[in-house]
N, C-alpha and C. Protein backbone atom coordinates (compact mmCIF):
# COMPACT_ATOMS: atom_id res chain seq x y z
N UNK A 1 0.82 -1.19 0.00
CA UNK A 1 0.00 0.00 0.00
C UNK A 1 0.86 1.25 0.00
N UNK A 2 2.16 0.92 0.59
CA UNK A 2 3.26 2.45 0.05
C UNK A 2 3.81 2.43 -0.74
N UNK A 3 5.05 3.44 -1.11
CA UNK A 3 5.43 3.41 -2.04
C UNK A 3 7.07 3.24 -1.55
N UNK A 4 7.41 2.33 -1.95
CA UNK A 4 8.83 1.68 -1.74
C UNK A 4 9.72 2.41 -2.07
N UNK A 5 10.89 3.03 -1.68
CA UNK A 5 12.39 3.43 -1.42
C UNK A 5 12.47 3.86 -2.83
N UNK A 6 12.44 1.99 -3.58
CA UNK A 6 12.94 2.16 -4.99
C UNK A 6 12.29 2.88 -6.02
N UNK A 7 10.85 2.28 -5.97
CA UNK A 7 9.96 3.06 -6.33
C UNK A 7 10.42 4.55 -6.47
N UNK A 8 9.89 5.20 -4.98
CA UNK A 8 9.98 6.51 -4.86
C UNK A 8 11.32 7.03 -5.96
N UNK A 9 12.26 6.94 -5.86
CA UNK A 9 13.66 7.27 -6.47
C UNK A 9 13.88 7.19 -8.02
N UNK A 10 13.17 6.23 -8.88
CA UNK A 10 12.59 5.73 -10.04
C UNK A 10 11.70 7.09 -10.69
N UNK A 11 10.81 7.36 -9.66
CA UNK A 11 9.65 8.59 -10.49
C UNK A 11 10.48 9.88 -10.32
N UNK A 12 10.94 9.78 -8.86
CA UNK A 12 12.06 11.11 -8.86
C UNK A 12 12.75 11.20 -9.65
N UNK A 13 13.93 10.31 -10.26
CA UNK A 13 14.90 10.44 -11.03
C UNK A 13 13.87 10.55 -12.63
N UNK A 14 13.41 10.12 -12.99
CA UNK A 14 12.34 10.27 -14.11
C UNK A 14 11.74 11.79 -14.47
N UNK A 15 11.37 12.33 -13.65
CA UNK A 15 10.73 13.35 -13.60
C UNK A 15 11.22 14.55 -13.03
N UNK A 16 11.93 14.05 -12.51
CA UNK A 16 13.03 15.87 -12.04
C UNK A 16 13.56 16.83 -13.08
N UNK A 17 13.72 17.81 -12.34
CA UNK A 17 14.25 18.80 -13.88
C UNK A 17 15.68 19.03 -13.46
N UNK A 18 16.86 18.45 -12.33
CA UNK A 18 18.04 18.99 -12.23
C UNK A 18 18.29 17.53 -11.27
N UNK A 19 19.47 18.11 -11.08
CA UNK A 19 20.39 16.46 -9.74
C UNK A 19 19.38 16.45 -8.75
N UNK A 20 19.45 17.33 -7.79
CA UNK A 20 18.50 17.94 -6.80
C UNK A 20 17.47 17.98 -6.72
N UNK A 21 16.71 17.92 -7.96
CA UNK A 21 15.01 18.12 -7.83
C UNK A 21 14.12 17.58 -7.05
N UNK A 22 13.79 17.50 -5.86
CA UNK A 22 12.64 16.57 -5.68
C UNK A 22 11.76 16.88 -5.10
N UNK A 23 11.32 18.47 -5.22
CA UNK A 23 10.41 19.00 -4.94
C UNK A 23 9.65 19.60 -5.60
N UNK A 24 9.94 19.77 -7.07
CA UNK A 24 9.02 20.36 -8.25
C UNK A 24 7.75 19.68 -8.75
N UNK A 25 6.83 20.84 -8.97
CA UNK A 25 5.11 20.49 -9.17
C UNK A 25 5.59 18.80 -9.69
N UNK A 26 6.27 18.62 -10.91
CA UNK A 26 6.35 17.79 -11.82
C UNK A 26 6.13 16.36 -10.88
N UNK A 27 7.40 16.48 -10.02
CA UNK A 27 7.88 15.38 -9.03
C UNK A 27 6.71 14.94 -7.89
N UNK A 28 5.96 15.91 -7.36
CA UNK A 28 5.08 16.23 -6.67
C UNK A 28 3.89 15.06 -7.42
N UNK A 29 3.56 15.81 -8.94
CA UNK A 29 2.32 15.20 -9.09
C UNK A 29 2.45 13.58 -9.74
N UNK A 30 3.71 13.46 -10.28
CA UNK A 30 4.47 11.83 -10.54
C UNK A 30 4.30 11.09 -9.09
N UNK A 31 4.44 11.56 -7.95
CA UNK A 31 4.67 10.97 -6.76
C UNK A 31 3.33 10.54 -6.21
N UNK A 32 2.33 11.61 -6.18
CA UNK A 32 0.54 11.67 -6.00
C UNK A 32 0.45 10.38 -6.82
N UNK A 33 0.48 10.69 -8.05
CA UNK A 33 -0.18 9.56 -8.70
C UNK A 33 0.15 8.11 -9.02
N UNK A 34 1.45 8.08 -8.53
CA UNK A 34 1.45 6.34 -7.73
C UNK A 34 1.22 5.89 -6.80
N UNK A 35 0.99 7.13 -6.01
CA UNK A 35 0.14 6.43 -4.39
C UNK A 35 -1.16 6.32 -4.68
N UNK A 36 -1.88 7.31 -5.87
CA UNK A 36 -3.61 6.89 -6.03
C UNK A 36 -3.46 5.48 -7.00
N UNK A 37 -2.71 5.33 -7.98
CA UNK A 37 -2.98 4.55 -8.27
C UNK A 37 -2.83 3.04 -7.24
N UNK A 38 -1.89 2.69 -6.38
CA UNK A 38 -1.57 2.28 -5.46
C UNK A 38 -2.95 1.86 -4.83
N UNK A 39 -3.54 2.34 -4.40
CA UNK A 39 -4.45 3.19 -3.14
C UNK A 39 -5.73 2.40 -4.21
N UNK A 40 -5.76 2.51 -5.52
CA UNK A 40 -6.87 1.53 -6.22
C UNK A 40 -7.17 0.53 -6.44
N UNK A 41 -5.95 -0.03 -6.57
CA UNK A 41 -5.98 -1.07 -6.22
C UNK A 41 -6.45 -2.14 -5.31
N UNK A 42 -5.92 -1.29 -3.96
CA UNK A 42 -6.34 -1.78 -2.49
C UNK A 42 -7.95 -1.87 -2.64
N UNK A 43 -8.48 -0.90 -2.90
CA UNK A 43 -9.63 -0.83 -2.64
C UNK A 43 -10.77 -1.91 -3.50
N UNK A 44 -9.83 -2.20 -4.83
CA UNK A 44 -10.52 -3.36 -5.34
C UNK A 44 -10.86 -4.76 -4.46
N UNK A 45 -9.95 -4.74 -3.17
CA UNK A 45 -10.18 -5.97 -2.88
C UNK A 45 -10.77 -5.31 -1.08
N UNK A 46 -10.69 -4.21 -0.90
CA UNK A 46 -11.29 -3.39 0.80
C UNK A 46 -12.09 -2.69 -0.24
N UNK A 47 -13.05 -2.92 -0.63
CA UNK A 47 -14.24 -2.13 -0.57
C UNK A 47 -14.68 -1.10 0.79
N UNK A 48 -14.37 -1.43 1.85
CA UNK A 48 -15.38 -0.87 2.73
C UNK A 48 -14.43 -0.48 3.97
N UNK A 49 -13.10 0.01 2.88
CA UNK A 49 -12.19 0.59 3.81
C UNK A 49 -12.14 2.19 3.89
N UNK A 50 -13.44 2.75 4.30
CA UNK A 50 -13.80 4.06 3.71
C UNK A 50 -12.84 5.22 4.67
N UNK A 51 -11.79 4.86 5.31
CA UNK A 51 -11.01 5.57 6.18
C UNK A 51 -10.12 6.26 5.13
N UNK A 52 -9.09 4.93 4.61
CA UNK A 52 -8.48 5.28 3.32
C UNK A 52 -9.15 6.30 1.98
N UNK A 53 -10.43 5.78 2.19
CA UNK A 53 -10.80 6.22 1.06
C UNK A 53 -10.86 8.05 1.09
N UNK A 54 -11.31 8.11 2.14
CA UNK A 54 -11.03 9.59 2.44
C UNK A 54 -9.60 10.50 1.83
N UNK A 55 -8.42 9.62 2.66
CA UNK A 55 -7.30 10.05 2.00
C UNK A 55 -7.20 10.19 0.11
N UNK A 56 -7.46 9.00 0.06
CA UNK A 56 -7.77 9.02 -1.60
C UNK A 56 -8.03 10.29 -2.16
N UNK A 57 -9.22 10.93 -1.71
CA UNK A 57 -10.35 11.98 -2.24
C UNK A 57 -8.64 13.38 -1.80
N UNK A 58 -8.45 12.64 -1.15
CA UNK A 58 -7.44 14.05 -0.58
C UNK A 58 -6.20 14.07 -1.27
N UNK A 59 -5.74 13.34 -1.77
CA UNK A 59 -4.86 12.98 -2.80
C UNK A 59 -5.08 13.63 -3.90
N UNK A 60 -6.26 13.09 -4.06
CA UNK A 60 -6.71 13.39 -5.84
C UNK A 60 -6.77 14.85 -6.08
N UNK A 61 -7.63 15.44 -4.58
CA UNK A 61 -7.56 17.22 -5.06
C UNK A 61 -6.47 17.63 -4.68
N UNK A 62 -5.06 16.91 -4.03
CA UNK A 62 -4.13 17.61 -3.85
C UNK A 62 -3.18 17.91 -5.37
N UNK A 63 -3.43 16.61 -6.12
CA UNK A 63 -3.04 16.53 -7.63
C UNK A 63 -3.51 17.59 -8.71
N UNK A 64 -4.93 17.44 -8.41
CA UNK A 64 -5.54 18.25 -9.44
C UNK A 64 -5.33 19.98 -9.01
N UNK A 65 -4.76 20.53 -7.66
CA UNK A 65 -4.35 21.57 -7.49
C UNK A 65 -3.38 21.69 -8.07
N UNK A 66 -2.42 20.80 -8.11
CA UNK A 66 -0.94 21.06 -8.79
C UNK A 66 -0.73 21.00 -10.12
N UNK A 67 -1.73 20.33 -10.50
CA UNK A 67 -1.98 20.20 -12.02
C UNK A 67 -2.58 21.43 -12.40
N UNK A 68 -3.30 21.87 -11.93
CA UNK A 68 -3.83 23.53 -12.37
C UNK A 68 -2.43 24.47 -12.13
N UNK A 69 -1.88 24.39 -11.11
CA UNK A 69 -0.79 25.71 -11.12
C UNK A 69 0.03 25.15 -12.22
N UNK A 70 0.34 23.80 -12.76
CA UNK A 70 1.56 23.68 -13.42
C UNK A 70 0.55 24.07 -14.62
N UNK A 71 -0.58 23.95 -15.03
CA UNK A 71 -0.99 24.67 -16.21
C UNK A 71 -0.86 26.03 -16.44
N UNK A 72 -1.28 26.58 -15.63
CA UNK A 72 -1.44 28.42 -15.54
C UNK A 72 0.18 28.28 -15.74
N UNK A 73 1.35 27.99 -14.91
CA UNK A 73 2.62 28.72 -15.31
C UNK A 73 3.38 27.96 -16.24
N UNK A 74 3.16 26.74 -16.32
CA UNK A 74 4.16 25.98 -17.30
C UNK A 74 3.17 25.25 -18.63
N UNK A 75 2.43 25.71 -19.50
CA UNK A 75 1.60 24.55 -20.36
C UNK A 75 2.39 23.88 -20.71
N UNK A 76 3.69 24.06 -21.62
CA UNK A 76 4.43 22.67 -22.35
C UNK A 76 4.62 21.35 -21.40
N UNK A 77 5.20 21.85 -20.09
CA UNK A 77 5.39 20.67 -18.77
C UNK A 77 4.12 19.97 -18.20
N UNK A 78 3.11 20.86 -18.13
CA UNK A 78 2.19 20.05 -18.09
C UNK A 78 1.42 18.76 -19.11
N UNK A 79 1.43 19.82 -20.33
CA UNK A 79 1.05 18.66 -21.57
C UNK A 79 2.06 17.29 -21.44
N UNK A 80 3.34 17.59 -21.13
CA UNK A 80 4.36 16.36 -21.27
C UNK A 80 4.37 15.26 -20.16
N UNK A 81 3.84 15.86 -19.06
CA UNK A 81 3.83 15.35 -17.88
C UNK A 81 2.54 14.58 -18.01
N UNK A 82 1.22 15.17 -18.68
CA UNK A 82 0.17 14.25 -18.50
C UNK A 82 0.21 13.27 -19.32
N UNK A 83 0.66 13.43 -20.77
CA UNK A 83 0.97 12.31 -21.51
C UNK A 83 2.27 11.20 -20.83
N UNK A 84 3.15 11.78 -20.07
CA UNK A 84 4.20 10.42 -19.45
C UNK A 84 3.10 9.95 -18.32
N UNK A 85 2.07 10.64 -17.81
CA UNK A 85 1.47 9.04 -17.06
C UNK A 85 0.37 9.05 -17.49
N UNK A 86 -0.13 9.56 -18.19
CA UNK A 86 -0.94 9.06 -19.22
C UNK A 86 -2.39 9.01 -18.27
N UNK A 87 -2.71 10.27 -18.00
CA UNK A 87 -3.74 10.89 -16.82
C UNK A 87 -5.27 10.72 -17.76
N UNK A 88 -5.10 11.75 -18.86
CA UNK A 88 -5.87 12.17 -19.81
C UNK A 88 -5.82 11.67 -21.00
N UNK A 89 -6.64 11.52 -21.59
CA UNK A 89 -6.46 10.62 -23.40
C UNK A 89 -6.94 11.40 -24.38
């Protein structure tokens, strides 16, 4: 249900924009969206784990906030970023 060491370091190094990065919108919303996807999984088999599910909902608008600021200041990074996880079709 978390997101493992390796994991984590994999989307970081993927998605950073410098050595250092690992705090940019980009990294931020790569990071969100393997814990929701994560987090869907679970729930396929806990239906009626509605504690989590809360977090979920809190996840998702924490994403879709960051996804709006990286639109308003960056469009090219955003377009590139939603097509590498492939959010929108």
């Amino acid at each position: 249900m978390a997101i493992f060491k390796e994991q984590r370091e994999q989307i970081i190094k993927k998605f950073q924009r410098g050595n250092m990065d690992t705090g940019s919108s980009e990294v931020q919303v790569a990071l969100i969206t393997a814990r929701i996807r994560d987090l869907t999984e679970h729930f396929k088999n806990h239906k009626k784990d509605n504690h989590s599910r809360m977090g979920l909902v809190k996840l998702v608008n924490r994403r879709k906030k960051l996804l709006n600021y990286l639109r308003n200041t960056k469009p090219e990074a955003y377009m590139k970023l939603i097509a590498d996880l492939e959010l929108r079709k």
